[in-house]
Structure formats: structure tokens, C-alpha cells
N, C-alpha and C. Protein backbone atom coordinates (compact mmCIF):
# COMPACT_ATOMS: atom_id res chain seq x y z
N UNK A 1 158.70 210.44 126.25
CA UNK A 1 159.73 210.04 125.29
C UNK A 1 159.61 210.87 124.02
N UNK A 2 160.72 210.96 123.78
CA UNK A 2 160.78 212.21 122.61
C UNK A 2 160.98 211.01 121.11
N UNK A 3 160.19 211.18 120.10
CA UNK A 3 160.40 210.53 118.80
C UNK A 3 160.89 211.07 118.06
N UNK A 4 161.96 210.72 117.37
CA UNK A 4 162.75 210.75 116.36
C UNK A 4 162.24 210.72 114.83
N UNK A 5 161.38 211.68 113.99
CA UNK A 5 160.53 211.45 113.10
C UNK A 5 161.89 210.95 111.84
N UNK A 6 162.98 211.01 111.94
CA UNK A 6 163.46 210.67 110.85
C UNK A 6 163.42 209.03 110.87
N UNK A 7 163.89 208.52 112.23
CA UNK A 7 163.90 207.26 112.15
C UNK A 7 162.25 206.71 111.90
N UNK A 8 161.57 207.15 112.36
CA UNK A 8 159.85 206.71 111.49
C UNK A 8 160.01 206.84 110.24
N UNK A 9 160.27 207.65 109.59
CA UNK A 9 160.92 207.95 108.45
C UNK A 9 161.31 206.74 107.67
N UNK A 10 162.37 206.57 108.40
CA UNK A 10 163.04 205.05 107.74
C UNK A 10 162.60 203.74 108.08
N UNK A 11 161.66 203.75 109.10
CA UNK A 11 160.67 202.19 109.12
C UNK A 11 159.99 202.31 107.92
N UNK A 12 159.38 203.55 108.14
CA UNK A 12 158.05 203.53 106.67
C UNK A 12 158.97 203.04 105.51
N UNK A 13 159.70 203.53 105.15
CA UNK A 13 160.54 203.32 103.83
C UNK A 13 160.51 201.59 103.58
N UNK A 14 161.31 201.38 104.67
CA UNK A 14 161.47 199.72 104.93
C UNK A 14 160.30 199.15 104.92
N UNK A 15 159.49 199.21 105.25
CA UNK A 15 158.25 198.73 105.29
C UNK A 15 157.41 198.47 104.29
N UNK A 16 157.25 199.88 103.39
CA UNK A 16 156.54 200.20 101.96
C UNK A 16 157.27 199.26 100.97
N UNK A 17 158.97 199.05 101.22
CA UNK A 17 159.92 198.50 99.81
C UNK A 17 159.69 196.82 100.16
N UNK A 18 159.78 196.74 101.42
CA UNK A 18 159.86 195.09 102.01
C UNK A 18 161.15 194.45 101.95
N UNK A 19 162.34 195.37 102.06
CA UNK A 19 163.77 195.05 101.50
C UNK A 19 164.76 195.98 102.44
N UNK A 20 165.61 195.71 103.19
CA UNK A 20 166.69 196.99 103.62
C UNK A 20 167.65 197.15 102.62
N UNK A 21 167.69 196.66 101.54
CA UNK A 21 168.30 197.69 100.16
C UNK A 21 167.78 198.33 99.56
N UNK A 22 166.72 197.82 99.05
CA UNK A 22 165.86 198.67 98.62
C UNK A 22 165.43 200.76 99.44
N UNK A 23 165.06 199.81 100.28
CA UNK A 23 164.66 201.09 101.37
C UNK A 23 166.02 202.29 101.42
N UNK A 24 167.17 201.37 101.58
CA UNK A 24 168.02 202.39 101.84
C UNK A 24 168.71 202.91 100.40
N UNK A 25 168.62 202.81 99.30
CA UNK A 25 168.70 203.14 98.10
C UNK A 25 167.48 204.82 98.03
N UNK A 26 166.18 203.68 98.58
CA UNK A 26 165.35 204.85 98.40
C UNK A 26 165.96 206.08 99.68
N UNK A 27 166.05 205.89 100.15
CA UNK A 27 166.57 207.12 101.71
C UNK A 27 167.73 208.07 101.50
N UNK A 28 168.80 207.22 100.71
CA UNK A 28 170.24 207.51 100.14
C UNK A 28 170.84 207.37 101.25
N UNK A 29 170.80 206.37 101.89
CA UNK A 29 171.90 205.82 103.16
C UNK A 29 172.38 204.39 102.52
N UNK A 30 173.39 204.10 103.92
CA UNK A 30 173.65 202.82 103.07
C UNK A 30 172.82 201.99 104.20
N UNK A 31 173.35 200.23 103.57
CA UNK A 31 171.67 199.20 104.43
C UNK A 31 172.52 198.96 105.29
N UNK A 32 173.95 199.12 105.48
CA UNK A 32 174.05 198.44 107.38
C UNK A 32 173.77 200.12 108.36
N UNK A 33 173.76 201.27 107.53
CA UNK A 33 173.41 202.53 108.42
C UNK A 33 171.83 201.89 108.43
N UNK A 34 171.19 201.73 107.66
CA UNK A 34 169.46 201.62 107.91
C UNK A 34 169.17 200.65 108.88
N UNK A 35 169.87 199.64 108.99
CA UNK A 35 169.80 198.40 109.76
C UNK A 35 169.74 198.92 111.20
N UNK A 36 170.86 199.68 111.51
CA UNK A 36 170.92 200.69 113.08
C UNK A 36 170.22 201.59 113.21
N UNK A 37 169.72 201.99 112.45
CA UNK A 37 168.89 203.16 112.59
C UNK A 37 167.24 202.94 113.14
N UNK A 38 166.90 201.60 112.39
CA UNK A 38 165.60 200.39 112.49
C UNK A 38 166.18 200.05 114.18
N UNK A 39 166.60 199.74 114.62
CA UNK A 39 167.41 198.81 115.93
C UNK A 39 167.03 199.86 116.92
N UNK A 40 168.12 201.18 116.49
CA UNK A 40 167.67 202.00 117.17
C UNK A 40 166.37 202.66 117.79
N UNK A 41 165.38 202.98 116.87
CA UNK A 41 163.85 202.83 116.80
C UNK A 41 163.63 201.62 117.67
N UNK A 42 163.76 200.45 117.46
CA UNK A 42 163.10 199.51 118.08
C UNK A 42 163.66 199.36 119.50
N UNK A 43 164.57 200.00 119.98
CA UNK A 43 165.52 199.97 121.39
C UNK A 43 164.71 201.09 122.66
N UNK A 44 164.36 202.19 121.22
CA UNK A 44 164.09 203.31 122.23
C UNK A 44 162.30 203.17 122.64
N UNK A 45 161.94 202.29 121.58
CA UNK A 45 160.26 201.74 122.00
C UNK A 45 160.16 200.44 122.70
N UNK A 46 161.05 200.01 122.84
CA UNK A 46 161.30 198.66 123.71
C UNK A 46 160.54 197.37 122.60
N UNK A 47 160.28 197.39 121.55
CA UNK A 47 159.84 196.31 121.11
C UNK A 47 160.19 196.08 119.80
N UNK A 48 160.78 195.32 119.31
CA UNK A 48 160.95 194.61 118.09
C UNK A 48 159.60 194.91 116.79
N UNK A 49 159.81 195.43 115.50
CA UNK A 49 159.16 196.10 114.93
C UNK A 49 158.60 195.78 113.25
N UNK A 50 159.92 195.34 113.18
CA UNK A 50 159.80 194.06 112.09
C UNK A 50 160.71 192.98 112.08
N UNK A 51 160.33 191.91 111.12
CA UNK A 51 160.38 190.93 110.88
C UNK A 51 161.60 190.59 110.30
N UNK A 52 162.63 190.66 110.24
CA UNK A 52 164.01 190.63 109.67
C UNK A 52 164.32 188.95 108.65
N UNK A 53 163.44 188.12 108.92
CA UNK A 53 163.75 186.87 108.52
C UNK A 53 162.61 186.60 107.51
N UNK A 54 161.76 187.47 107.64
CA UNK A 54 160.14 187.43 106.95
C UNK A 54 160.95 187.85 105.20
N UNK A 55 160.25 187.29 103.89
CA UNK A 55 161.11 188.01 102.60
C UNK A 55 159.61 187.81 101.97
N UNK A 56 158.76 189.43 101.69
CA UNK A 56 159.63 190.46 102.28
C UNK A 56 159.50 190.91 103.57
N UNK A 57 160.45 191.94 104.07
CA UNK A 57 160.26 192.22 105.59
C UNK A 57 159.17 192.87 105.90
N UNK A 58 158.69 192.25 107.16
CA UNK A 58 157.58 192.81 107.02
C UNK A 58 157.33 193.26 108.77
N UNK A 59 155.88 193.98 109.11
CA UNK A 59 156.25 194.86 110.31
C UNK A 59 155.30 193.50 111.52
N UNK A 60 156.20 193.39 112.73
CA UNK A 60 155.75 192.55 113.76
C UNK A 60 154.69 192.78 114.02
N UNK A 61 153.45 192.54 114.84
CA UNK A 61 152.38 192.70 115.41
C UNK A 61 152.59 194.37 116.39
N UNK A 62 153.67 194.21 116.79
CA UNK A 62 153.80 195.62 117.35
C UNK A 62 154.54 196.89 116.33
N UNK A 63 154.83 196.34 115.29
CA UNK A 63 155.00 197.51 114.14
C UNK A 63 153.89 197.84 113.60
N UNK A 64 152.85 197.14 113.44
CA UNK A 64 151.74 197.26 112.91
C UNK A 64 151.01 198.43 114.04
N UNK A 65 151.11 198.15 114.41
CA UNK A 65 150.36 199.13 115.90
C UNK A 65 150.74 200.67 115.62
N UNK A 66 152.05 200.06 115.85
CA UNK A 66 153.14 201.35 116.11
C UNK A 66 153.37 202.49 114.40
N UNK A 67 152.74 201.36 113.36
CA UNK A 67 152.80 202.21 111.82
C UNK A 67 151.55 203.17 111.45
N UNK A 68 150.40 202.08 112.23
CA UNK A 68 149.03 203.14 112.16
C UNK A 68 148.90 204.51 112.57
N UNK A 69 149.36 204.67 113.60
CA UNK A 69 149.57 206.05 114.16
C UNK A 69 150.42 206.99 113.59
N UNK A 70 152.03 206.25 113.42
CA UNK A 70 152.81 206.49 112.98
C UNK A 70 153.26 207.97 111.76
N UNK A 71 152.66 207.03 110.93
CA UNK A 71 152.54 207.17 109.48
C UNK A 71 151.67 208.73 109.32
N UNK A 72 150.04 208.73 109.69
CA UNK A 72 149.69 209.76 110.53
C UNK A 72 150.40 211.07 110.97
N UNK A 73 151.14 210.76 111.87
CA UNK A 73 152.03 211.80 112.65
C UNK A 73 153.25 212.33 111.40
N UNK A 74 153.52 211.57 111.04
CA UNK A 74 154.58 212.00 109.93
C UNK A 74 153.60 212.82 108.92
N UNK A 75 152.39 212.67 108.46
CA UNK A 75 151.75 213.28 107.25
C UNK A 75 151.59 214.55 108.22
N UNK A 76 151.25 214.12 109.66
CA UNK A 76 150.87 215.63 109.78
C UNK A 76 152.38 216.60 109.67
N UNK A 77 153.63 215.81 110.05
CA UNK A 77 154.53 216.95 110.18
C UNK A 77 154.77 217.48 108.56
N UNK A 78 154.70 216.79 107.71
CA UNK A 78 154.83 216.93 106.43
C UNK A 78 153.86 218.25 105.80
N UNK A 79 152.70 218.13 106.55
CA UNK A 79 151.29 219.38 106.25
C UNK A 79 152.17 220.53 107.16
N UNK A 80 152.49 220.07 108.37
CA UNK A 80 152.76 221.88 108.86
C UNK A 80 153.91 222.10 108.33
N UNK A 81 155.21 221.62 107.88
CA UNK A 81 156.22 221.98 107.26
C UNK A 81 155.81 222.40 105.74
N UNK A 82 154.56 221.85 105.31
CA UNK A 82 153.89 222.27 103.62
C UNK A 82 153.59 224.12 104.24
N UNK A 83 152.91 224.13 104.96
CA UNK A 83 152.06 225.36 105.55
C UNK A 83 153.10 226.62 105.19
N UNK A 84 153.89 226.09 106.24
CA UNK A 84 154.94 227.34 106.43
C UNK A 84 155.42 227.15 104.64
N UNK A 85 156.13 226.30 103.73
CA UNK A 85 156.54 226.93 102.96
C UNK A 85 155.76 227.31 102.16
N UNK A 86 154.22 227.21 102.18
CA UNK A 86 153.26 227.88 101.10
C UNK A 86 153.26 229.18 101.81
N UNK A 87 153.59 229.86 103.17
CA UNK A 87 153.79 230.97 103.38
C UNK A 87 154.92 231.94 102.96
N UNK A 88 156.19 230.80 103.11
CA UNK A 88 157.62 231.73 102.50
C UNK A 88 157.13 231.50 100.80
N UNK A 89 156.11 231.18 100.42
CA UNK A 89 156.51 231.03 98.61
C UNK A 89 155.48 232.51 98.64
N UNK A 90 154.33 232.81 99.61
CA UNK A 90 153.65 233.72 99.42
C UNK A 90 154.84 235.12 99.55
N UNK A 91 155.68 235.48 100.51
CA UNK A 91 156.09 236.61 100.78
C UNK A 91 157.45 236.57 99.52
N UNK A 92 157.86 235.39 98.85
CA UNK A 92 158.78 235.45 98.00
C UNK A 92 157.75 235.51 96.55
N UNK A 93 156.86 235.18 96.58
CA UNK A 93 156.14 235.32 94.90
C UNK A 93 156.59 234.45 93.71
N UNK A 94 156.58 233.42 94.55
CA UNK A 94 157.42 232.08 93.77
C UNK A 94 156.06 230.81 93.42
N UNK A 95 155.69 230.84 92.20
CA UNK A 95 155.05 229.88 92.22
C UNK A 95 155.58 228.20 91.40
N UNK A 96 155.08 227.78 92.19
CA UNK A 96 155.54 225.91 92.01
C UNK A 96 154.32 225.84 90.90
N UNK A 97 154.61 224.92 89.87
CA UNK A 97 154.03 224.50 89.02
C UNK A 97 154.21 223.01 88.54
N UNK A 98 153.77 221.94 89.11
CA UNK A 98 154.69 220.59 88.76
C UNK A 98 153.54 219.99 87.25
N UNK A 99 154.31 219.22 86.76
CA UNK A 99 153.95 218.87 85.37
C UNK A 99 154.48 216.86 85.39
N UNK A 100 154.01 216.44 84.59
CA UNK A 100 154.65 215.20 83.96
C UNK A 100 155.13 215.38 82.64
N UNK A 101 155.87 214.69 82.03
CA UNK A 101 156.54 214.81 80.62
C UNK A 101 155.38 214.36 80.07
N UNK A 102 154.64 213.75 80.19
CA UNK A 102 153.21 213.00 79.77
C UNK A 102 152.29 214.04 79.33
N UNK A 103 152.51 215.19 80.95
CA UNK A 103 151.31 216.04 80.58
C UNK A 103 151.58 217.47 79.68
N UNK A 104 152.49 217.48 79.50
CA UNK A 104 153.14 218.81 78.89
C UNK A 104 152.74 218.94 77.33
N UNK A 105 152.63 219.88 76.38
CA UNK A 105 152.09 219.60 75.08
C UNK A 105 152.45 220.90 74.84
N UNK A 106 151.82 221.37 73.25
CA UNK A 106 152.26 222.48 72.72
C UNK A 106 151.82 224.17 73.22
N UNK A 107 150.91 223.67 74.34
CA UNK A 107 150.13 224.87 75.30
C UNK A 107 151.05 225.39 75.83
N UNK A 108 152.32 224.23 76.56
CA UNK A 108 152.93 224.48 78.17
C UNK A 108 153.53 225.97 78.10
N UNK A 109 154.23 225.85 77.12
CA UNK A 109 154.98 227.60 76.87
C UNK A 109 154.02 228.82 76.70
N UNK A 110 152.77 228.49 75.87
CA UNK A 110 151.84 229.49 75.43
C UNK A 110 151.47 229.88 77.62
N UNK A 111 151.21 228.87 78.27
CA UNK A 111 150.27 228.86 79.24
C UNK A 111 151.44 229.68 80.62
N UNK A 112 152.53 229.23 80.10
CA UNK A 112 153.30 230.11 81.14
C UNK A 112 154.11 231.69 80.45
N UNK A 113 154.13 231.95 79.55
CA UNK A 113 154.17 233.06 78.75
C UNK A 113 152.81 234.16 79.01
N UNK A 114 151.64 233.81 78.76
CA UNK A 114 150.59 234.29 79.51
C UNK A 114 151.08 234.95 81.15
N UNK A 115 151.17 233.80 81.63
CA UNK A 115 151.34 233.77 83.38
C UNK A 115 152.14 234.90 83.30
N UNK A 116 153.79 234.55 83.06
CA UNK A 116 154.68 236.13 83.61
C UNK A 116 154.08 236.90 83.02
N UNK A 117 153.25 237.35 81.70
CA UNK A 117 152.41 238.36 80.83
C UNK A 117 151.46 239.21 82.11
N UNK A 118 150.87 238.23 82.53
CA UNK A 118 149.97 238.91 83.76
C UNK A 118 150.60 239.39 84.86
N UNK A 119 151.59 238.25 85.28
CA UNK A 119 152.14 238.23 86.64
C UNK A 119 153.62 238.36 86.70
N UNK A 120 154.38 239.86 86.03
CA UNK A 120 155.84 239.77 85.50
C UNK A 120 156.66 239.60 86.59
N UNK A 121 155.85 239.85 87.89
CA UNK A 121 156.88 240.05 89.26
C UNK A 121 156.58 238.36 89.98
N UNK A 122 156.14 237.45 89.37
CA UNK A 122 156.22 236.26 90.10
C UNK A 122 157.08 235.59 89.44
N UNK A 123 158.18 234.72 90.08
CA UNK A 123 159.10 233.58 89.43
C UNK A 123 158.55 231.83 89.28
N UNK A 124 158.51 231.67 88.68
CA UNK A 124 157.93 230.28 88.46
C UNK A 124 159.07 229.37 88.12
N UNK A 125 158.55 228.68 88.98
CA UNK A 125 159.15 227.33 89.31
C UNK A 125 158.86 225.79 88.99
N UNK A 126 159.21 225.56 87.71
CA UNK A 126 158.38 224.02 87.53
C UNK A 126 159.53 222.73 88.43
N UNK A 127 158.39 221.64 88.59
CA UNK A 127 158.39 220.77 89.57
C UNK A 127 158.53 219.57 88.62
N UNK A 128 159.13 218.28 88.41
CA UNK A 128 158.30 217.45 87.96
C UNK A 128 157.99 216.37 89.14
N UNK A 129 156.53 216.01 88.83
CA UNK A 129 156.33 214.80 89.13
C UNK A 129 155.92 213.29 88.42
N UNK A 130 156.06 212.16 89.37
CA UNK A 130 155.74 211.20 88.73
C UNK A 130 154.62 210.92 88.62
N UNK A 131 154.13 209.72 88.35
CA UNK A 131 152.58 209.61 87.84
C UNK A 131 152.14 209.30 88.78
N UNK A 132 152.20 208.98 90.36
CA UNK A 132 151.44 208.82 90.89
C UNK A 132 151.70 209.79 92.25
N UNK A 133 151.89 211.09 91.80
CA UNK A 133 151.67 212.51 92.57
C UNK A 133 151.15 213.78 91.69
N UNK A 134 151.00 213.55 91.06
CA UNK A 134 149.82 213.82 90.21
C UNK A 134 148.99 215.17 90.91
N UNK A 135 148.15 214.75 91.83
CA UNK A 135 146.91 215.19 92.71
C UNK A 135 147.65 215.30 93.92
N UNK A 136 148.15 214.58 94.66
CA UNK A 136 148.62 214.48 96.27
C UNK A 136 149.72 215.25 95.95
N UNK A 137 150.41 215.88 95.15
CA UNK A 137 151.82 217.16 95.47
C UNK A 137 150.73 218.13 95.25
N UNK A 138 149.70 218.67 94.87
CA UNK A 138 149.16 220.24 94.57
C UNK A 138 148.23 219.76 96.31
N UNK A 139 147.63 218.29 96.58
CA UNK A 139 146.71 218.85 98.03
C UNK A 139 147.73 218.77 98.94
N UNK A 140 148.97 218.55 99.36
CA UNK A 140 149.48 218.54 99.96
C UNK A 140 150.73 219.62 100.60
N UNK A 141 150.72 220.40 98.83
CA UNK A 141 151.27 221.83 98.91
C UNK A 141 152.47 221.27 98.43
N UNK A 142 153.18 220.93 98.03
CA UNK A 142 154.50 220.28 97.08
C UNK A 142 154.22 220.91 96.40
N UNK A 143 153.48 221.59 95.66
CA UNK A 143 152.92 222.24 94.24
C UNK A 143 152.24 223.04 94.51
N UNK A 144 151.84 224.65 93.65
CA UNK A 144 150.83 225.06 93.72
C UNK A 144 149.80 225.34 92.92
N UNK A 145 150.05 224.12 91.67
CA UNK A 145 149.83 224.10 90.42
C UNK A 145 150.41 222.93 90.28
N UNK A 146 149.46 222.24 88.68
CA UNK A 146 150.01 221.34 88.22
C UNK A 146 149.29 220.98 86.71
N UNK A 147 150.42 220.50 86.44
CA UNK A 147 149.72 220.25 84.50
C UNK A 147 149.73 218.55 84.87
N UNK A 148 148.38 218.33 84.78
CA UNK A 148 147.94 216.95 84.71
C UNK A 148 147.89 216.31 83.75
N UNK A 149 147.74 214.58 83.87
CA UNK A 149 146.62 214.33 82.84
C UNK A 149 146.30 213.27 83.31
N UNK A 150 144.79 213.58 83.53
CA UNK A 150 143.64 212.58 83.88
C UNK A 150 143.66 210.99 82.82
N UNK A 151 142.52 210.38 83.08
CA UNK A 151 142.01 209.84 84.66
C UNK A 151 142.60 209.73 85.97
N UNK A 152 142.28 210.02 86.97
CA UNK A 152 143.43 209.65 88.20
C UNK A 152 141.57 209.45 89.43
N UNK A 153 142.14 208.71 90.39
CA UNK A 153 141.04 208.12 90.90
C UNK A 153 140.75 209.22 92.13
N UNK A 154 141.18 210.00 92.74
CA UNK A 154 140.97 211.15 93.48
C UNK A 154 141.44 212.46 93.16
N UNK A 155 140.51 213.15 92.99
CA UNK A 155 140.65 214.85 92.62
C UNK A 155 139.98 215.19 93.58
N UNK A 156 139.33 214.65 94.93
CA UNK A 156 138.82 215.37 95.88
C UNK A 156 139.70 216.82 96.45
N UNK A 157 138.95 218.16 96.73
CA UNK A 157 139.33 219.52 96.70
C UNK A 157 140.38 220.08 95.89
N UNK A 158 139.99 219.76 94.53
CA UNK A 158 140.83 220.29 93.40
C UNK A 158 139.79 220.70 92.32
N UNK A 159 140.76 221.85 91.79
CA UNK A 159 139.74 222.69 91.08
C UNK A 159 140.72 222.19 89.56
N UNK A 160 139.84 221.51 88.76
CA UNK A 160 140.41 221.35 87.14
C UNK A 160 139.76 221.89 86.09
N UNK A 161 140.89 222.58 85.34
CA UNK A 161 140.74 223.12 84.02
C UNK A 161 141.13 222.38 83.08
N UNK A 162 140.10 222.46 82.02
CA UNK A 162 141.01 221.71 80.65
C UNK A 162 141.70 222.71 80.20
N UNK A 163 142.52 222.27 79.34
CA UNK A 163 143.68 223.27 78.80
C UNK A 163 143.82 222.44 77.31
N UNK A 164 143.31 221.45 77.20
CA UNK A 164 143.57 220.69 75.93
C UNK A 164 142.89 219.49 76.19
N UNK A 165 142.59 218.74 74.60
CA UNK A 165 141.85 217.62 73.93
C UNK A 165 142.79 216.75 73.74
N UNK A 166 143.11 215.70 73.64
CA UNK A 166 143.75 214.71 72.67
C UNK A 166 143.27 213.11 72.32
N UNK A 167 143.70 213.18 71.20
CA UNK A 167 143.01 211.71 70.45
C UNK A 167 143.81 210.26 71.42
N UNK A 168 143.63 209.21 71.12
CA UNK A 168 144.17 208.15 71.37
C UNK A 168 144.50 207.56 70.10
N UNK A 169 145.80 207.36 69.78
CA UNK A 169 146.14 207.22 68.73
C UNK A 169 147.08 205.33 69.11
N UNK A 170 147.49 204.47 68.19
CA UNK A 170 147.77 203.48 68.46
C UNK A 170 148.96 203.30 66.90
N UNK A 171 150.40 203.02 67.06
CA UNK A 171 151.44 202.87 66.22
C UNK A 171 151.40 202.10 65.97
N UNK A 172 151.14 201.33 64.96
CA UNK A 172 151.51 199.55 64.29
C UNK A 172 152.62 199.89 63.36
N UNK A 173 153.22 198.61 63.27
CA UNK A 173 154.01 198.08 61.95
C UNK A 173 153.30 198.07 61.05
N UNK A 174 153.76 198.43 59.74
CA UNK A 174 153.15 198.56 58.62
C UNK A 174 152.23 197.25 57.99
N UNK A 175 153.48 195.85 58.68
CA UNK A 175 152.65 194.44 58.37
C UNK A 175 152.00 193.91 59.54
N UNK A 176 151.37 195.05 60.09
CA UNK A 176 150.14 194.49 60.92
C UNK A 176 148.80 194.56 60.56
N UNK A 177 148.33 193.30 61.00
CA UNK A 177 147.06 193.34 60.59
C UNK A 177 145.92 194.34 60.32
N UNK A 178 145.98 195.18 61.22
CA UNK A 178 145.28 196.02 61.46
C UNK A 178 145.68 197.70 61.04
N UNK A 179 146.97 197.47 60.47
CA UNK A 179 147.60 198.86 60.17
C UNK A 179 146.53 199.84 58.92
N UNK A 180 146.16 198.87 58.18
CA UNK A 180 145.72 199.67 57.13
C UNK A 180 144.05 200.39 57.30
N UNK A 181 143.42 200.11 58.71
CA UNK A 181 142.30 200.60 59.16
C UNK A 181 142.11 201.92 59.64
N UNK A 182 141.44 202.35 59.19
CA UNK A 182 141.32 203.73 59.14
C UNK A 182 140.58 204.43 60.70
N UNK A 183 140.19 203.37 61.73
CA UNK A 183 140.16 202.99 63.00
C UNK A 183 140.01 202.20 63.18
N UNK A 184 140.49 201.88 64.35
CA UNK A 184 140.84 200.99 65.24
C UNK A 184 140.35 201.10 66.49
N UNK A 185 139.37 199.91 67.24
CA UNK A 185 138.90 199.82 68.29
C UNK A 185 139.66 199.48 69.48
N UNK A 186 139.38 199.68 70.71
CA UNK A 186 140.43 199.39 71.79
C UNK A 186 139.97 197.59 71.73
N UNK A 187 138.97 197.07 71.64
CA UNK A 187 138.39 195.33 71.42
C UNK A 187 139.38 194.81 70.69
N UNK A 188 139.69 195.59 69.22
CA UNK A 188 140.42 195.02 68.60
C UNK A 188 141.84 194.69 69.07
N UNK A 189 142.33 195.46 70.13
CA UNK A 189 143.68 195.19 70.76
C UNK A 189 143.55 194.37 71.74
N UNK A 190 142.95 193.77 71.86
CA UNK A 190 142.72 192.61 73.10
C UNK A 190 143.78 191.90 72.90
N UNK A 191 144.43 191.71 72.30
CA UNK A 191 144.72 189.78 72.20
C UNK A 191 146.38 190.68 72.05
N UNK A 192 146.74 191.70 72.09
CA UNK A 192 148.17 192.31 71.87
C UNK A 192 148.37 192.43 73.39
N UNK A 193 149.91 192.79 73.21
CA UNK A 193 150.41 192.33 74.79
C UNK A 193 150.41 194.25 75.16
N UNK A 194 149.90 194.56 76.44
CA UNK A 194 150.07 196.27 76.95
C UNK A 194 151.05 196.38 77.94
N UNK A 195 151.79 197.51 78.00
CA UNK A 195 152.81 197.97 78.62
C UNK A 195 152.25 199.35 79.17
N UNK A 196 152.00 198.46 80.46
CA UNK A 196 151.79 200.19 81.30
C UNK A 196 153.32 200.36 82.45
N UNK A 197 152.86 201.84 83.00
CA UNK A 197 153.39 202.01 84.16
C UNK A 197 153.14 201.86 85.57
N UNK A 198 153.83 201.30 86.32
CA UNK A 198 153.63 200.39 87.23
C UNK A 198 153.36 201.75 88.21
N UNK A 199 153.90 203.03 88.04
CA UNK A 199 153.86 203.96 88.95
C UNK A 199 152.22 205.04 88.54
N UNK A 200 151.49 204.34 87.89
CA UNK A 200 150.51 205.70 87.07
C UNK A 200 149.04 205.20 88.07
N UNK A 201 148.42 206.06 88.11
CA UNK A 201 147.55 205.62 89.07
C UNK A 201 146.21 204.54 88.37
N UNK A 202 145.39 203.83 88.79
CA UNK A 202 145.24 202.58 88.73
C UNK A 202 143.76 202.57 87.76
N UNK A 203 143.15 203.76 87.86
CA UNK A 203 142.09 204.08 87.11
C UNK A 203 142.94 203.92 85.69
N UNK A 204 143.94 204.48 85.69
CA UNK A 204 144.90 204.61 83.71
C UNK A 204 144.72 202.91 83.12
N UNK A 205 144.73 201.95 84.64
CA UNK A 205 144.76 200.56 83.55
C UNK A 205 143.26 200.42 83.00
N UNK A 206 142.04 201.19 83.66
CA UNK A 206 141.02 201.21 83.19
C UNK A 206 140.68 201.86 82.00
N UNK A 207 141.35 202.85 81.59
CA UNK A 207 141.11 203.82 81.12
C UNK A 207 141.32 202.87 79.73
N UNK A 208 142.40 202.61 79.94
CA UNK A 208 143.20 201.95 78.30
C UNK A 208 142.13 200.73 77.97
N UNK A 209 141.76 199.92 79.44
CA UNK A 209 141.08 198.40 79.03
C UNK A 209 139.34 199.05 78.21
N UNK A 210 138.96 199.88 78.84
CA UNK A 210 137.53 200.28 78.25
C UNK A 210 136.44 201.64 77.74
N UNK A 211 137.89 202.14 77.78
CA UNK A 211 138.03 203.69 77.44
C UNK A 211 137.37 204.60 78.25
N UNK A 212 137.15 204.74 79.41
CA UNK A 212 136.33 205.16 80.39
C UNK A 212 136.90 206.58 80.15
């Protein structure tokens, strides 16, 4: 039997969101195309895959089976389709550089001004990513380069440079208690309400709670 990696494709989606709107928002289909597309998958494996009545949806005893492997097989097609285009970026001289708006600072221009300086015959290409591709777009080849910013909980086979320092700085209202201190401890913000990002990787809520 021949598999259809797009329709794996679209279980995972469904699966990860726990929603067929959601999922198909994320895919850019619409949810009664995702709905057939799921059916379909489950017709051509003979078994029912998820849970359609479950909120959120979630994958049957035989989706579960069928996602372990799955999921797998898709990363690998994702690595040999990375392969080949880290080969067409080699014979074109195109380098990917992905960044966050987070990580960018008054270097970014100095640091790619340098680059064509050295390298006038390569075209560069910035990427952005979100905060939690970070590390997994440069090992995965999405990137061949990237302007970070740490903590992030895996840098396994990555080579990091600093490129810059920065303080932790904290904005009050002028009639806050604490405005007129000439520092301010992260203890002292305990009892204030924090606004992180739900997408930043999970070491950052550490980072802020104890300054690691």
C-alpha cells in the first residue's frame, strides 16, 4: 500500500490542534475538505483513527499506533527534502539566515554588511522564525544560520557564538512602588502578574522566574 504523506500530514495537524478548525486554519484548507481527507486516511488503513466525539479530538488506540511511526516517517521525508535543498542553496550560493524580532539588535546590519564584505558573490536570505524554532530550523536545515536568543533547552550539534550582551531591564509606572530603585531584583517582582509567550521555549519561563 502506497501512503499518502500529505494526508499524514493532516492527521498530525489534527491531532497536535485537537480541533478540525483549528487544524484546517493551520493547513489552509477548509474543515469539511480536512474532515475527507482524515476519512480518507482512515478508509485506505481500514481503521478508524480518531476520536471525532472526544473535545479535544483525540487519536483512537489505533491512531496512536499508527502516529508513532508515522510522525517519524514524515521527519524523515522532511530531512531528505532539507538535504537536497541544502544542496541547490550550495550550487546557487544562497545563504538562509533566520532571526526573531527578539533576537535582532544594533549588530544585525553591522554582522551582515561584514558577510557580503567577505562573501560579495553569496545572496542572503533572511528567514524569520518563531520562538520555538529557534534551534530545530538551523538542525533541520530550514536555516543555515540563525540569530538567536538563548536560553532554549536543546542546542545539541550546534555551534554558538555570542555576538552580544544585554541587561534585563524592567519598565514601571512612575507611581510604582518600586520605580524609584536604582535596582530591582527579579524576588521583588513576585507578587506582579508576568506575561510570557506561550510559543517561546520552556527554559525562558525559567529564565525570567530565577534568572538562570
Amino acid at each position: 500500500m502506497t501512503l499518502n504523506l500529505h494526508l499524514v500530514r493532516y492527521l498530525i495537524a489534527l491531532v497536535d490542534e485537537g480541533h478540525f478548525g483549528r487544524a484546517a486554519e493551520r493547513l489552509y484548507i477548509s474543515t469539511p475538505s480536512l474532515s475527507q481527507q482524515i476519512r480518507k486516511l482512515e478508509r485506505s488503513l481500514g481503521a478508524e483513527l480518531v476520536d471525532r466525539t472526544a473535545r479535544p479530538v483525540r487519536p483512537t488506540p489505533a491512531g496512536e499506533r499508527f502516529l508513532a511511526e508515522a510522525r517519524e516517517s514524515v521527519s524523515a521525508a522532511d530531512r531528505a527534502v532539507a538535504a537536497v535543498d541544502s544542496y541547490r542553496r550550495e550550487l546557487s550560493h544562497t545563504l538562509r539566515i533566520g532571526f526573531m524580532t527578539a533576537s535582532t539588535g544594533s549588530r544585525t546590519h553591522e554582522i551582515l554588511d561584514e558577510l557580503r564584505r567577505r562573501v560579495p558573490d553569496v545572496t542572503v536570505q533572511m528567514v524569520e522564525l518563531p520562538w520555538s524554532h529557534q534551534t530545530s530550523a538551523v538542525r533541520e536545515g530550514q536555516v543555515d544560520a540563525a540569530l538567536v536568543r538563548p536560553p532554549f533547552a536543546d542546542s545539541s550539534g550546534l555551534r554558538l557564538d555570542v555576538i552580544r550582551h544585554e541587561g534585563r531591564v524592567v519598565a514601571l509606572p512612575k507611581t510604582h512602588a518600586l520605580a524609584d530603585h536604582s535596582v530591582v531584583h527579579l524576588a521583588d517582582l513576585d507578587d506582579e502578574i508576568h506575561v510570557t509567550n506561550d510559543d517561546a521555549d520552556p527554559v525562558w519561563g525559567l529564565f525570567l522566574i530565577d534568572g538562570a
